[in-house]
C-alpha atoms as a PDB file:
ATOM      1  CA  UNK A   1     -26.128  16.319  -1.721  1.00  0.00           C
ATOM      2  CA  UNK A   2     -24.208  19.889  -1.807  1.00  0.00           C
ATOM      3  CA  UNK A   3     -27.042  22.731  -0.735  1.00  0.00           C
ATOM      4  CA  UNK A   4     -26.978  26.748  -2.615  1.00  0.00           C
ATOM      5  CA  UNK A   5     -23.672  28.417  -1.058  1.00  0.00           C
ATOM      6  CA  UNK A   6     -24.346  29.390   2.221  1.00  0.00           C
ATOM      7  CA  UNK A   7     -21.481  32.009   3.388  1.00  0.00           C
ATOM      8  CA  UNK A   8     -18.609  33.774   1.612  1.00  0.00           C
ATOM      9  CA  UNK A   9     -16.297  35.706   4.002  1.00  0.00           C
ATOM     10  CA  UNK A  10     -13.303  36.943   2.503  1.00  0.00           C
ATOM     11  CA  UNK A  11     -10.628  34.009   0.984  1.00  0.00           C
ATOM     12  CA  UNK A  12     -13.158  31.370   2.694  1.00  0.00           C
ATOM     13  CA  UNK A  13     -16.228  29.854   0.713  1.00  0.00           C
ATOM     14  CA  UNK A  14     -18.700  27.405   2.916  1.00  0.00           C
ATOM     15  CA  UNK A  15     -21.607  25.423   1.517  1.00  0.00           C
ATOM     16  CA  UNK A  16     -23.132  22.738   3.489  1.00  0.00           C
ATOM     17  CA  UNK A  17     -23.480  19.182   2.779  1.00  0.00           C
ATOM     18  CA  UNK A  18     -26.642  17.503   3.750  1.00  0.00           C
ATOM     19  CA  UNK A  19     -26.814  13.853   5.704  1.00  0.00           C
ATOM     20  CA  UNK A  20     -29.451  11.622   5.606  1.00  0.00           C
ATOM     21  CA  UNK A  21     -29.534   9.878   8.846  1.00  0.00           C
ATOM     22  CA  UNK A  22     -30.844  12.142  11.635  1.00  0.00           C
ATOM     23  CA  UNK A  23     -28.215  13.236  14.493  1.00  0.00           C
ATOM     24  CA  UNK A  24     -25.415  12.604  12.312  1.00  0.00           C
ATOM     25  CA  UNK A  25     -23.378  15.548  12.260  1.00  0.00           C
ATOM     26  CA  UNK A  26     -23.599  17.993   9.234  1.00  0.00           C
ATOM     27  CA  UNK A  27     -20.479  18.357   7.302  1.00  0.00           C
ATOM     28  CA  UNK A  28     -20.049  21.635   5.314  1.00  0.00           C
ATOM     29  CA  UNK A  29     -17.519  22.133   2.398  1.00  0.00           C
ATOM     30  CA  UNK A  30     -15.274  25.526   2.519  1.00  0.00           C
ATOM     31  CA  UNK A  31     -12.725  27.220   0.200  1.00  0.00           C
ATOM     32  CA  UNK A  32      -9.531  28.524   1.769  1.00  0.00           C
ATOM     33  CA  UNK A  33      -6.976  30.808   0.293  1.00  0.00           C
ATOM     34  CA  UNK A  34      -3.314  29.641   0.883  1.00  0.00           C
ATOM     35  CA  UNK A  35      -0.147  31.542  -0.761  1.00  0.00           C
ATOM     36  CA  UNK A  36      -2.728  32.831  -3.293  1.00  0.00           C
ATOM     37  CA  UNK A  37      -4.059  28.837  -4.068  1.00  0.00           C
ATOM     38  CA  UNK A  38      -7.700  27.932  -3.608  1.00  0.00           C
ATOM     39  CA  UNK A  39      -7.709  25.119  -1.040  1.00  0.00           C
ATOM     40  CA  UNK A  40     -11.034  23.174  -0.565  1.00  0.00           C
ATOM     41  CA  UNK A  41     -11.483  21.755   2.875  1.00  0.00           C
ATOM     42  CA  UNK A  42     -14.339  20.154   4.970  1.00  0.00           C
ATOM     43  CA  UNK A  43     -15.149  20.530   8.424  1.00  0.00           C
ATOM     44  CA  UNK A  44     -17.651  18.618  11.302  1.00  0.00           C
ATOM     45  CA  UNK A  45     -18.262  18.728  14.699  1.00  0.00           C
ATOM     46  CA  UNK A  46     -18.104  21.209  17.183  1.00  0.00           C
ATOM     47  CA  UNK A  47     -16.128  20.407  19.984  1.00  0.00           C
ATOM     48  CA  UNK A  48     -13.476  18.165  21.560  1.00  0.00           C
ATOM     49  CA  UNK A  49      -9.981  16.963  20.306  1.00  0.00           C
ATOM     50  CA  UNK A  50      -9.288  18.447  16.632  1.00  0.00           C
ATOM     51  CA  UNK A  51      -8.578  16.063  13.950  1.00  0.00           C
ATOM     52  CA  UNK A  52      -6.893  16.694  10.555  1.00  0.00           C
ATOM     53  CA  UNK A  53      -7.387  13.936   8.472  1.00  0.00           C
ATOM     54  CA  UNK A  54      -5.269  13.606   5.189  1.00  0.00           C
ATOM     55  CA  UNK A  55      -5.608  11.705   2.247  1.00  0.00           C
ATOM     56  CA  UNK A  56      -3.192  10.218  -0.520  1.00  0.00           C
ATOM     57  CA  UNK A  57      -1.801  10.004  -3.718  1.00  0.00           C
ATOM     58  CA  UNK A  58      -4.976  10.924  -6.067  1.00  0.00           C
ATOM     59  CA  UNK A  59      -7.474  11.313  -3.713  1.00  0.00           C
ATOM     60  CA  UNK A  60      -9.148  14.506  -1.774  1.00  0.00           C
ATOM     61  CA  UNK A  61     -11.546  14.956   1.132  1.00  0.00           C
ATOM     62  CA  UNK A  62     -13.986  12.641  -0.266  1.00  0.00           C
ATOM     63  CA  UNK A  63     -12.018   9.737   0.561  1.00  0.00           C
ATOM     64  CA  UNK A  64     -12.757  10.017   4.384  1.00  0.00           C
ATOM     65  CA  UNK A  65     -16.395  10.802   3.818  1.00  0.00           C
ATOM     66  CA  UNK A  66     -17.237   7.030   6.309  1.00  0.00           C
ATOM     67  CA  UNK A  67     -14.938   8.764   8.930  1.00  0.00           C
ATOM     68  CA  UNK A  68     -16.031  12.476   9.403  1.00  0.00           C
ATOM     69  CA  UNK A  69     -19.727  11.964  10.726  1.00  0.00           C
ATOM     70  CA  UNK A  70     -18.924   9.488  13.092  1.00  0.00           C
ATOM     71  CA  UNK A  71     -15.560  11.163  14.270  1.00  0.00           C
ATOM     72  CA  UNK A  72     -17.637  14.417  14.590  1.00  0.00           C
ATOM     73  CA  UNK A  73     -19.731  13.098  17.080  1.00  0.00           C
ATOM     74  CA  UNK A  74     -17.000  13.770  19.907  1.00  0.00           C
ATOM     75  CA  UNK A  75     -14.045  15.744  18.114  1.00  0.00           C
ATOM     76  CA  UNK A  76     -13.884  18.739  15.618  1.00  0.00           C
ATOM     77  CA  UNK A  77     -12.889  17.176  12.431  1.00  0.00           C
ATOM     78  CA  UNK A  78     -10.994  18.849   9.358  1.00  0.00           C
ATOM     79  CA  UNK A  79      -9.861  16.870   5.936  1.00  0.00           C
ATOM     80  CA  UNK A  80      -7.988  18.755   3.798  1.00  0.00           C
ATOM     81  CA  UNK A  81      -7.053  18.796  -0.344  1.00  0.00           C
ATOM     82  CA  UNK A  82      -3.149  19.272  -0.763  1.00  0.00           C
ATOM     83  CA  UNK A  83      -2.367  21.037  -3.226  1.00  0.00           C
ATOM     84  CA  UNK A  84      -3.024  19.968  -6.625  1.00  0.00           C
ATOM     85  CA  UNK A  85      -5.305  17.317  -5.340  1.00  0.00           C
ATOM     86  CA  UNK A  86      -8.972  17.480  -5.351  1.00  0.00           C
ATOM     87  CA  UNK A  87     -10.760  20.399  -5.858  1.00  0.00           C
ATOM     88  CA  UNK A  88      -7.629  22.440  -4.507  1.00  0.00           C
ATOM     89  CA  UNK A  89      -5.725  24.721  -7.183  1.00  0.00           C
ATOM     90  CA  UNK A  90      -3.201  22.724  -9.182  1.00  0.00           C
ATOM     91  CA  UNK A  91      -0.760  25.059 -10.468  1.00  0.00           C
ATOM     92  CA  UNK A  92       1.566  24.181 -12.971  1.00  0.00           C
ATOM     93  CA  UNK A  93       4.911  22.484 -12.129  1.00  0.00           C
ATOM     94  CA  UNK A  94       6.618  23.325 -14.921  1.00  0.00           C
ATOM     95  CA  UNK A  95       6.817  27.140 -13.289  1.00  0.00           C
ATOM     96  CA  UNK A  96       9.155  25.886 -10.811  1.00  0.00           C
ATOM     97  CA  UNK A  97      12.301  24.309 -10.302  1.00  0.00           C
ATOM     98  CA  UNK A  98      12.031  20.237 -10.607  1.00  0.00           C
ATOM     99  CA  UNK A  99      10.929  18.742  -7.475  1.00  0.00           C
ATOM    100  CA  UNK A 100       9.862  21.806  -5.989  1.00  0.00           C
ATOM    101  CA  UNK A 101       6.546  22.355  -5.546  1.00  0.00           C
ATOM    102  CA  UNK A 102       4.635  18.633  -5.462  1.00  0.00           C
ATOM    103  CA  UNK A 103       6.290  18.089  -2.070  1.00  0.00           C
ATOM    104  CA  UNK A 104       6.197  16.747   1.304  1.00  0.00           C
ATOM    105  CA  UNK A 105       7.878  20.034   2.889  1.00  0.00           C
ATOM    106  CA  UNK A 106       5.396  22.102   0.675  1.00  0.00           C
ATOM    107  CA  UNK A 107       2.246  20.120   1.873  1.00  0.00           C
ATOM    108  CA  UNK A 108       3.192  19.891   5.415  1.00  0.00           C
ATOM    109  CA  UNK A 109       3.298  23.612   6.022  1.00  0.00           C
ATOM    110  CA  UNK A 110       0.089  23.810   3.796  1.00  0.00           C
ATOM    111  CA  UNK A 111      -1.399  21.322   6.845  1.00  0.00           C
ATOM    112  CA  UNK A 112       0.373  23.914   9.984  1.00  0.00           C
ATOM    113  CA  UNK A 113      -0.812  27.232   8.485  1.00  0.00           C
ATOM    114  CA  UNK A 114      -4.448  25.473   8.015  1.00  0.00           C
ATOM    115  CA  UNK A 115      -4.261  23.963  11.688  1.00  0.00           C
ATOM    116  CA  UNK A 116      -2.826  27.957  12.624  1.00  0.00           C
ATOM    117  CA  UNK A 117      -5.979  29.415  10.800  1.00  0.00           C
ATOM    118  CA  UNK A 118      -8.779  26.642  11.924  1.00  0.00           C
ATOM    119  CA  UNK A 119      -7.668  24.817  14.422  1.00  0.00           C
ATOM    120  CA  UNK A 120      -6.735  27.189  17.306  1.00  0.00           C
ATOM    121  CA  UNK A 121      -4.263  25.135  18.459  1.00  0.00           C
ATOM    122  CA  UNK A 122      -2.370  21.664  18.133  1.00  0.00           C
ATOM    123  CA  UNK A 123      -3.976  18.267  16.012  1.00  0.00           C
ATOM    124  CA  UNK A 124      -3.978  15.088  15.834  1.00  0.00           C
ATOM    125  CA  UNK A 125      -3.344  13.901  12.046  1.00  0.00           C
ATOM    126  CA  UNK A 126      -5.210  11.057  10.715  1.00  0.00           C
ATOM    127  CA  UNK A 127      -3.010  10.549   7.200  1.00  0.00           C
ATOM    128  CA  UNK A 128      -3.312   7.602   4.629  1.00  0.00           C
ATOM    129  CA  UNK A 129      -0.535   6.575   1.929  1.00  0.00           C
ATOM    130  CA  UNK A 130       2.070   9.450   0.770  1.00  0.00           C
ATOM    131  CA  UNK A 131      -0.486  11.604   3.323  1.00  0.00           C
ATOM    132  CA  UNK A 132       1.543   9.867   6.107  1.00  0.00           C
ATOM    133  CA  UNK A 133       4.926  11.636   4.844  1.00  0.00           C
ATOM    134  CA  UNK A 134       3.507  15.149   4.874  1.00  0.00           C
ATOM    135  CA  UNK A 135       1.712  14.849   8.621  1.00  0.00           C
ATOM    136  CA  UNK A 136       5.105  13.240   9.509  1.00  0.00           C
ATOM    137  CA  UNK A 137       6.710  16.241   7.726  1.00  0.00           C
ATOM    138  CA  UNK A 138       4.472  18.950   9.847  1.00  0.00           C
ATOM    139  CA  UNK A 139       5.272  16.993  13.199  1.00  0.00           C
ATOM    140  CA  UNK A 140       8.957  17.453  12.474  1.00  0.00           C
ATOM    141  CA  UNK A 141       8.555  21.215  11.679  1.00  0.00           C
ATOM    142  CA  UNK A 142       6.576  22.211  14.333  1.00  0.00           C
ATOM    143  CA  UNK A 143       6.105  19.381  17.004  1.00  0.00           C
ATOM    144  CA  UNK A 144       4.129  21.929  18.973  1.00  0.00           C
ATOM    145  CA  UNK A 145       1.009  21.530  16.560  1.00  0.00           C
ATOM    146  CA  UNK A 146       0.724  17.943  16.238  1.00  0.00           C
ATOM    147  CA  UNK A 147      -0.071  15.717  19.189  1.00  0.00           C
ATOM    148  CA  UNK A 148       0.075  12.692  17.483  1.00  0.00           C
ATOM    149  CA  UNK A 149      -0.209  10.547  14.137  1.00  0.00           C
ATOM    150  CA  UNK A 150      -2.041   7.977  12.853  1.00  0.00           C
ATOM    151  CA  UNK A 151      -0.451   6.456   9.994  1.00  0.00           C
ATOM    152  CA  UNK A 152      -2.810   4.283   7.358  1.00  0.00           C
ATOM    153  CA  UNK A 153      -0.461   2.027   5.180  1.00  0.00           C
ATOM    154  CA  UNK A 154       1.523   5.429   4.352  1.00  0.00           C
ATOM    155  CA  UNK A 155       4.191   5.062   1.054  1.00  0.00           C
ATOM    156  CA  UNK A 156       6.734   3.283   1.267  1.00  0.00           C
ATOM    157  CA  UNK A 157       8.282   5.444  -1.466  1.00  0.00           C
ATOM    158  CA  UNK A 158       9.571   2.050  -3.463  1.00  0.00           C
ATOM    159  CA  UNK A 159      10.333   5.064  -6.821  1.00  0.00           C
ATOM    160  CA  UNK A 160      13.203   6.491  -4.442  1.00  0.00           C
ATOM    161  CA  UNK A 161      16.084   6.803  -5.732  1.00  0.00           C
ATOM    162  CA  UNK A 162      17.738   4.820  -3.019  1.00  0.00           C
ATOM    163  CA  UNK A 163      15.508   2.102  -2.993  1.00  0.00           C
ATOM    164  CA  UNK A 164      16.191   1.498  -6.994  1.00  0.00           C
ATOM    165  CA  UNK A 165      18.569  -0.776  -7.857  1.00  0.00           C
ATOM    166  CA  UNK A 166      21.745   0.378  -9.598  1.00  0.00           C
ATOM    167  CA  UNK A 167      21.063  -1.241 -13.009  1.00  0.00           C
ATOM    168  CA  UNK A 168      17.481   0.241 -12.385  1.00  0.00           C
ATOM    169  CA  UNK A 169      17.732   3.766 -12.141  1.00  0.00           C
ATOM    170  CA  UNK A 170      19.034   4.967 -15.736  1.00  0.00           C
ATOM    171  CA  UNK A 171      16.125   3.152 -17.020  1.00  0.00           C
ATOM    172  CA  UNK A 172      13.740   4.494 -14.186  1.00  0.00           C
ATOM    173  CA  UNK A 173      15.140   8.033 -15.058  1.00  0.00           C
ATOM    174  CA  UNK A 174      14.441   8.288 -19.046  1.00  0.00           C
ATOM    175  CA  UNK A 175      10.698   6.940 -17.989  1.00  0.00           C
ATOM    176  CA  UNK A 176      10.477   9.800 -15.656  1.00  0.00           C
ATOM    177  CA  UNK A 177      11.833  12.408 -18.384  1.00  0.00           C
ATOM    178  CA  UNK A 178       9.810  10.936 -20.811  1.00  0.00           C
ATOM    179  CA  UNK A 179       6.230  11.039 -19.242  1.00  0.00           C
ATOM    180  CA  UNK A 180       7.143  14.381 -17.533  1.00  0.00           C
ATOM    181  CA  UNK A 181       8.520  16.636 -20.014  1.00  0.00           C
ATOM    182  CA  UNK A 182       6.787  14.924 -23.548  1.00  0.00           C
ATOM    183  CA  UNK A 183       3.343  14.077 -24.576  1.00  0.00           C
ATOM    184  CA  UNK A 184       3.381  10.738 -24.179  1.00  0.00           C
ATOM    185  CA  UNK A 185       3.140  11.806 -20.434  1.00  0.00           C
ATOM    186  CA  UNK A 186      -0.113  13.497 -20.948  1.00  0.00           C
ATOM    187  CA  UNK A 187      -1.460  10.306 -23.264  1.00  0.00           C
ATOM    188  CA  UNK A 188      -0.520   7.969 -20.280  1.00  0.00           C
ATOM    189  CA  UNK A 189      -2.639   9.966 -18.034  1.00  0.00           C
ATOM    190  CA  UNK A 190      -5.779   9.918 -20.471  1.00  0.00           C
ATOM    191  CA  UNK A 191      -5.617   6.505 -20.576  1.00  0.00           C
ATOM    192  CA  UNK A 192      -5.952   6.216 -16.726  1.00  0.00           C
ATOM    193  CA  UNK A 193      -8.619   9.416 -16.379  1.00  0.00           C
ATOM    194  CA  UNK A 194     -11.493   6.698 -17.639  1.00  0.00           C
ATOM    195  CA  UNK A 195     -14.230   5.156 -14.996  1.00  0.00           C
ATOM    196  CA  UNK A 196     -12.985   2.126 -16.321  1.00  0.00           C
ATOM    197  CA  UNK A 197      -9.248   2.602 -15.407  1.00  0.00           C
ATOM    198  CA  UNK A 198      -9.793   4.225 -12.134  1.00  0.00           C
ATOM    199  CA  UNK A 199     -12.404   1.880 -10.810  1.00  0.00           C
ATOM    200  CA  UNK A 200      -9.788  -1.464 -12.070  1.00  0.00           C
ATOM    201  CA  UNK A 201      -7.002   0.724 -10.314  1.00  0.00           C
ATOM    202  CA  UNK A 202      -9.213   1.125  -6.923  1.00  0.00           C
ATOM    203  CA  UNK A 203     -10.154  -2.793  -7.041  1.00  0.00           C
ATOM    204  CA  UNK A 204      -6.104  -3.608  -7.586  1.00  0.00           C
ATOM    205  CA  UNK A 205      -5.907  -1.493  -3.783  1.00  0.00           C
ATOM    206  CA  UNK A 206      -8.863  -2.883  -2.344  1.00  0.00           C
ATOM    207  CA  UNK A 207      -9.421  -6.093  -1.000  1.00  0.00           C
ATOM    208  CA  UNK A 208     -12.670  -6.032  -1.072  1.00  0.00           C
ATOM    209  CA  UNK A 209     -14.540  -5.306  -4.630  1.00  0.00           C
ATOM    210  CA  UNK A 210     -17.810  -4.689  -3.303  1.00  0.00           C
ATOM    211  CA  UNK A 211     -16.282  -1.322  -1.626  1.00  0.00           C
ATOM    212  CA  UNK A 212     -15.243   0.086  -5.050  1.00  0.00           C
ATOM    213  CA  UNK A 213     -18.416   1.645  -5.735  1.00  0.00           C
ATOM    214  CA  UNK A 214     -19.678   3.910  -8.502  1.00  0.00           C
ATOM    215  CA  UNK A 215     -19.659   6.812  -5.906  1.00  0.00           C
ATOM    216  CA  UNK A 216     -16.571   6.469  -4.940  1.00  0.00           C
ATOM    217  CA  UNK A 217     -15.342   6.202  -8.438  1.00  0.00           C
ATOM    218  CA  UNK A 218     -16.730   9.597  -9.186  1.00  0.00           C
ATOM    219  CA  UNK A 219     -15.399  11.222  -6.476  1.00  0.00           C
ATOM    220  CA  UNK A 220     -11.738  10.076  -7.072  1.00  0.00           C
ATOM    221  CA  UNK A 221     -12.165  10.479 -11.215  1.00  0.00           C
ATOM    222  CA  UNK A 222     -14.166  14.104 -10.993  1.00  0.00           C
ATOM    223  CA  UNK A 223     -11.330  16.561  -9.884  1.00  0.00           C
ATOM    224  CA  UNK A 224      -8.742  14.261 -11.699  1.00  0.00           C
ATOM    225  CA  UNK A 225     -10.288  15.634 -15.081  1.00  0.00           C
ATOM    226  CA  UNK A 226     -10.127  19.058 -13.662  1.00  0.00           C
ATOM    227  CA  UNK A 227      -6.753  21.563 -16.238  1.00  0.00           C
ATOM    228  CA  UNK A 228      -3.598  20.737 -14.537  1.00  0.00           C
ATOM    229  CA  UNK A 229      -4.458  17.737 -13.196  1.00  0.00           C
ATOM    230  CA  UNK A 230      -2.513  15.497 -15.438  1.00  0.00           C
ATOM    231  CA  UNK A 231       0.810  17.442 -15.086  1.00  0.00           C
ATOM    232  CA  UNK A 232       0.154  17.142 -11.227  1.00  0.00           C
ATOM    233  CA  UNK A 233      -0.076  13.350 -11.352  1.00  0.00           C
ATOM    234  CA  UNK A 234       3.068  13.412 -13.459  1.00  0.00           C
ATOM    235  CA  UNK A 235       5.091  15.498 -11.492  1.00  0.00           C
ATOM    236  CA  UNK A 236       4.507  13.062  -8.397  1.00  0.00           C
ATOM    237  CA  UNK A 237       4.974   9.823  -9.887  1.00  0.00           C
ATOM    238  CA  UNK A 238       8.404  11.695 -11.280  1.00  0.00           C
ATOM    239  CA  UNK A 239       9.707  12.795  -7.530  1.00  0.00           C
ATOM    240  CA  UNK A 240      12.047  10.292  -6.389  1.00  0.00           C
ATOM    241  CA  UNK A 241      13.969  12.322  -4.445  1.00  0.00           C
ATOM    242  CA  UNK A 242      12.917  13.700  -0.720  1.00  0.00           C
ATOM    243  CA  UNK A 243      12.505  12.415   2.662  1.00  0.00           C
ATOM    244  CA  UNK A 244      11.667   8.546   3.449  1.00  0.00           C
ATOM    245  CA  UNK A 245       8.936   7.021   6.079  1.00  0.00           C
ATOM    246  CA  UNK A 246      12.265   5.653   7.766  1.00  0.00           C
ATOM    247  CA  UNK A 247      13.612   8.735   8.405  1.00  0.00           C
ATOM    248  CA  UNK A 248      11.254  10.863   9.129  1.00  0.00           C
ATOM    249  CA  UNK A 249       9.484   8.399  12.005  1.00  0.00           C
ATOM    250  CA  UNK A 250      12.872   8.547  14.707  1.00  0.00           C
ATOM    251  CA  UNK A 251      12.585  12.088  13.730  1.00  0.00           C
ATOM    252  CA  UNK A 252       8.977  13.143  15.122  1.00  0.00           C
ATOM    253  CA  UNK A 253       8.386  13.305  18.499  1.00  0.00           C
ATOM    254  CA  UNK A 254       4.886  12.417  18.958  1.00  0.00           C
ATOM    255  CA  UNK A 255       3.166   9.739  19.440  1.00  0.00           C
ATOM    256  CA  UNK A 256       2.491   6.627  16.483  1.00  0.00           C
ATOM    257  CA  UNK A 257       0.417   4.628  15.742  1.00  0.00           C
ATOM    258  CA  UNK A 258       0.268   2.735  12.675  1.00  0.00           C
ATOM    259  CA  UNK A 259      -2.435   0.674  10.698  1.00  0.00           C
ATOM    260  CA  UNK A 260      -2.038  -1.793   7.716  1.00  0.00           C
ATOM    261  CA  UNK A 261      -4.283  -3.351   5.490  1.00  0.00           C
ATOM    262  CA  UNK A 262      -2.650  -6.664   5.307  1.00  0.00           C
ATOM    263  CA  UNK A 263      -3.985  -7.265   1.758  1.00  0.00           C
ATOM    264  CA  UNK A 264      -2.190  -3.799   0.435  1.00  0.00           C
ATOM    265  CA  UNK A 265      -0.840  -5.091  -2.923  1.00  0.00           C
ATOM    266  CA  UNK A 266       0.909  -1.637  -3.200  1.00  0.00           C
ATOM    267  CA  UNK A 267       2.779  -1.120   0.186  1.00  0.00           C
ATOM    268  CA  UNK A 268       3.378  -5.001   1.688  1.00  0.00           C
ATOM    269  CA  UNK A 269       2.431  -5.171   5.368  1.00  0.00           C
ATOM    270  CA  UNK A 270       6.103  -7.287   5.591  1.00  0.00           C
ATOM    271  CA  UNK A 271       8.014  -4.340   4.082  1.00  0.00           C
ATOM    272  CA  UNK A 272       5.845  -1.731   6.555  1.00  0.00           C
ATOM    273  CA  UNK A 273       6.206  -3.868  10.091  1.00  0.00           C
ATOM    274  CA  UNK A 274       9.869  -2.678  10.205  1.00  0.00           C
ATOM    275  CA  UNK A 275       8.351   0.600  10.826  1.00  0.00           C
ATOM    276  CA  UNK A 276       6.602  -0.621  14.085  1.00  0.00           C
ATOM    277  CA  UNK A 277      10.300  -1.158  15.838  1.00  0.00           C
ATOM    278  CA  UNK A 278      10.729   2.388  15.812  1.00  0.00           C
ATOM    279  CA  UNK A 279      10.141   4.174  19.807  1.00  0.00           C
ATOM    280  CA  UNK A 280       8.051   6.461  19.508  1.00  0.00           C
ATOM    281  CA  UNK A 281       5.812   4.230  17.701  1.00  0.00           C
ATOM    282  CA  UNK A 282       3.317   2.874  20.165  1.00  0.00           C
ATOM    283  CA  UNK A 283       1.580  -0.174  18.218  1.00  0.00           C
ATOM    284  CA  UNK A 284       1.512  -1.402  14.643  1.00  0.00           C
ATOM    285  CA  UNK A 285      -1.609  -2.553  13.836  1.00  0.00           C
ATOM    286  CA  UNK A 286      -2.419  -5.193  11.223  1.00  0.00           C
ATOM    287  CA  UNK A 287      -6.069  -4.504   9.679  1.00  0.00           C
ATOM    288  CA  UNK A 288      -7.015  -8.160   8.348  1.00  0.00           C
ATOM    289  CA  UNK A 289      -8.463  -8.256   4.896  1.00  0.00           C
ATOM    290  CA  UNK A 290      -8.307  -4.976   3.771  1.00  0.00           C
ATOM    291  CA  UNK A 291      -6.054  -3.521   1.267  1.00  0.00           C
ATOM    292  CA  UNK A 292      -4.134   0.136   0.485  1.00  0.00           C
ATOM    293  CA  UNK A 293      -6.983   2.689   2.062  1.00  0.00           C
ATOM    294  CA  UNK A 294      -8.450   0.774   4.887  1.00  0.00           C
ATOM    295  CA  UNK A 295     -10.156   4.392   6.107  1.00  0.00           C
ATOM    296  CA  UNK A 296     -13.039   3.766   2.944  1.00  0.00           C
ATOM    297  CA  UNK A 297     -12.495  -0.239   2.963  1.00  0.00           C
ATOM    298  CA  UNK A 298     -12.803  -0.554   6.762  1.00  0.00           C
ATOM    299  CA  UNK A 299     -14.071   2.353   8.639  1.00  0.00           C
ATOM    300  CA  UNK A 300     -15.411   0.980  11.325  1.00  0.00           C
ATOM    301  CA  UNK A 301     -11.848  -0.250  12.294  1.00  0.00           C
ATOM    302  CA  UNK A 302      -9.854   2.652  11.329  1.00  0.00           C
ATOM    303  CA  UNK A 303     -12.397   4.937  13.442  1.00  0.00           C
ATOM    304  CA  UNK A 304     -11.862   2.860  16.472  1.00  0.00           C
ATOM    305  CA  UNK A 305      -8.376   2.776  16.040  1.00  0.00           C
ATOM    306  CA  UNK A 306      -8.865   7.063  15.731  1.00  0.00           C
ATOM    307  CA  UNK A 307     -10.800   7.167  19.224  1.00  0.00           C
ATOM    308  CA  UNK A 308      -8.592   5.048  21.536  1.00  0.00           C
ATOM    309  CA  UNK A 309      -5.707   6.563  19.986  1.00  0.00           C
ATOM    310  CA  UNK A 310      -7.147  10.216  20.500  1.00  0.00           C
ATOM    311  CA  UNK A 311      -8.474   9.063  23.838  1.00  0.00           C
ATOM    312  CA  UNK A 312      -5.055   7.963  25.559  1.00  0.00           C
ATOM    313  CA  UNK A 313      -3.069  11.070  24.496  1.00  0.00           C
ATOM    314  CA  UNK A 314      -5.792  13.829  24.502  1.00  0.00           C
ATOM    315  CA  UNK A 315      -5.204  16.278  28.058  1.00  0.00           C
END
């Protein structure tokens, strides 16, 4: 439960959420502004390693809401909603160039000039699904500010253009023109924006059933009704072009480590165990019976997985 607004300093907004168990540290809710975009954040904890945890395709902050509190007990934790996600500003992509602004290169330097402005120095980035290509991004940009990844089941990208076949991609093309630029786009996204749709969508990721709750339901549906919101999801689901998981993993030099939901329907742990033969990637981790977003399915795992990781490489 959100309490009134408690500070307002400048571009930054903070209001506090309230926890119910005792000890469990508080995490507040704050508004930063970035390139003249609100950018809603949350924060917890007050010392140790710094953690930037990133969500993916849809989601927002909320979606790591099992893994703050108990991450904040020992590290300073951030979570983050990239632009036109969330409760972030979605501007319009129509006022750019194609393929411009919904990007990976765009939403990794949103992550390094919030880790400059809150972080006071170099993270570690905690990233599930497409999240996983923009900390990947940031590590290549600047490897000074990351010190290592964690990588939940991040996007295969199977919508690339390279990984169509040939026959596919005229067809895959006129789908893409279609739902972007007409308004059949925007009546394909009203008939996902439903409880109904979203929560069938969530149990299609999950393994488990039981975990797609009415809460968390709410908090992926809420912002997606929010103007602009439909021509983001549209603009995404029409990028097929940009950098790929496989090239952008030889390419970072910090340490990986990867976890899978074996029961990912979306992003097949056979397809993703290729990515465990890279170097620099220390261990690939299979996460038994969980699906697409094992942070929410199986926190208790993925937050172990977080603190040894942290652990070996934090100096």
């Amino acid at each position: 439960m959100r309490a009134a607004l408690a500070q307002e300093d400048g571009s930054k907004v903070v209001e506090k959420i309230e926890v119910m168990e005792p000890g469990t540290p508080t995490v507040e809710t704050g508004y930063w502004t970035w390139r003249g975009y609100k950018i809603r954040y949350q924060q917890a904890g007050g010392s140790g390693p710094v953690l930037l945890l990133v969500h993916g395709f849809g989601a927002n902050c909320d979606h790591w809401r099992k893994n703050m509190p108990y991450l904040a007990r020992t590290h300073r934790v951030f979570a983050i909603d990239l632009l036109g996600y969330g409760y972030s500003d979605k501007p319009n992509p129509r006022d750019f160039p194609e393929g411009t602004l919904y990007t990976f290169e765009t939403w990794a330097q949103q992550l390094l000039d919030f880790c400059d402005q809150f972080a006071g120095g170099p993270v570690f980035m905690i990233c599930n699904s497409v999240g996983g290509l923009a900390g990947l991004q940031a590590a290549i940009d600047r490897p000074e500010m990351v010190r290592g990844l964690v990588l939940l089941n991040i996007s295969l990208r199977m919508l690339h253009i390279t990984k169509q076949e040939w026959w596919k991609k005229p067809f895959v093309k006129a789908v893409q023109t279609v739902l972007r630029g007409t308004n059949l786009g925007q009546s394909f996204f009203k008939s996902l924006a439903s409880k109904k749709a979203v929560k069938s969508i969530l149990q299609q990721a999950y393994h488990d059933d039981s975990a797609v709750t009415d809460e968390l339901v709410d908090f992926i549906l809420t912002p997606g009704l929010q103007p602009g919101a439909a021509d983001v999801f549209l603009d995404f689901i029409c990028y097929s072009f940009g950098p790929l998981p496989e090239e952008l993993i030889p390419r970072a030099t910090c340490p990986i480590l990867i976890g899978w939901g074996e029961k990912d329907p979306w992003e097949p742990v056979e397809l993703g165990r290729a990515y465990g033969e890279f170097d620099n990637v220390e261990e690939f981790v299979v996460l038994p019976n969980v699906g697409h977003c094992p942070q929410d399915e199986a926190p208790d795992l993925v937050n172990a997985l977080v603190e040894k990781f942290v652990a070996k490489h934090f100096a």
